[in-house]
Protein backbone atom coordinates (compact mmCIF):
# COMPACT_ATOMS: atom_id res chain seq x y z
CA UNK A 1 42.97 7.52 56.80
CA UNK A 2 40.43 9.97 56.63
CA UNK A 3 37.08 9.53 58.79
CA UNK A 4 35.27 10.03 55.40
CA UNK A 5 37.46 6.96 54.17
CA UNK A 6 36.97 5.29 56.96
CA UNK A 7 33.02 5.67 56.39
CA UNK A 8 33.48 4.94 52.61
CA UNK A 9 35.16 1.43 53.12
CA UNK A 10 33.15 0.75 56.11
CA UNK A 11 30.20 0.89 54.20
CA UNK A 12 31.30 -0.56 50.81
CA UNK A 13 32.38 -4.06 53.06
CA UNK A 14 28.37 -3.70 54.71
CA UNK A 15 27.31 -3.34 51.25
CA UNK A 16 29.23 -6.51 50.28
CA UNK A 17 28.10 -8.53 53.00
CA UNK A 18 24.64 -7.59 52.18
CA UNK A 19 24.70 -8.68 48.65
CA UNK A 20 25.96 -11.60 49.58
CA UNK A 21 23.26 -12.70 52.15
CA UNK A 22 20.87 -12.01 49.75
CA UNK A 23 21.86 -14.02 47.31
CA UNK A 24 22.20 -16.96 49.63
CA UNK A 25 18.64 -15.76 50.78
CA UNK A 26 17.66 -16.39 47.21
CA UNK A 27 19.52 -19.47 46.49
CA UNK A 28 17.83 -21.16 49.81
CA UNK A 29 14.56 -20.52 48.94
CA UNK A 30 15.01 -21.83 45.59
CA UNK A 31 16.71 -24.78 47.11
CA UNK A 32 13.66 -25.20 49.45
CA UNK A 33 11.38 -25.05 46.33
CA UNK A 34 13.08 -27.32 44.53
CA UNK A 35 13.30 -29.94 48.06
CA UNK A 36 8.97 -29.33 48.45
CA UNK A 37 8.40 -30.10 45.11
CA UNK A 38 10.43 -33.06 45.84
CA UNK A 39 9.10 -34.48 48.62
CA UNK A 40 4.87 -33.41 47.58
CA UNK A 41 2.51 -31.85 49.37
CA UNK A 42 2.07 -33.83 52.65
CA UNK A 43 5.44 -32.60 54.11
CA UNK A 44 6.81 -28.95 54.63
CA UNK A 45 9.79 -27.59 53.69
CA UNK A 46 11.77 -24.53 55.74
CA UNK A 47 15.26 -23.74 56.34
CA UNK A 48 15.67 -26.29 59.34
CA UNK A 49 14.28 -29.46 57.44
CA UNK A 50 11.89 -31.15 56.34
CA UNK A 51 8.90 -32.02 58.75
C-alpha cells in the first residue's frame, strides 16, 4: 500500500474509534442522569459510583 493509503485507513479506524467513545460518553452520562434522579439529591452520581 501506498503511504497515502496507509494515512487514509489509519485515520478512518481513529475516526471510528472516536465515534464510538463518544457515544458511550453520551450514553454514560445519560445513564448517570437517569441513576441521580434515582437515588435524589442527597447522594452523587459519577462514573465510579454512587457516594
Amino acid at each position: 500500500m501506498t503511504p497515502t493509503w496507509d494515512l487514509y485507513l489509519r485515520e478512518r479506524e481513529e475516526d471510528k474509534r472516536e465515534a464510538r467513545r463518544e457515544e458511550l460518553e453520551r450514553r454514560g452520562e445519560a445513564l448517570a442522569a437517569r441513576i441521580a434522579h434515582e437515588v435524589g439529591p442527597g447522594r452523587a452520581v459519577t462514573y465510579r459510583g454512587v457516594w
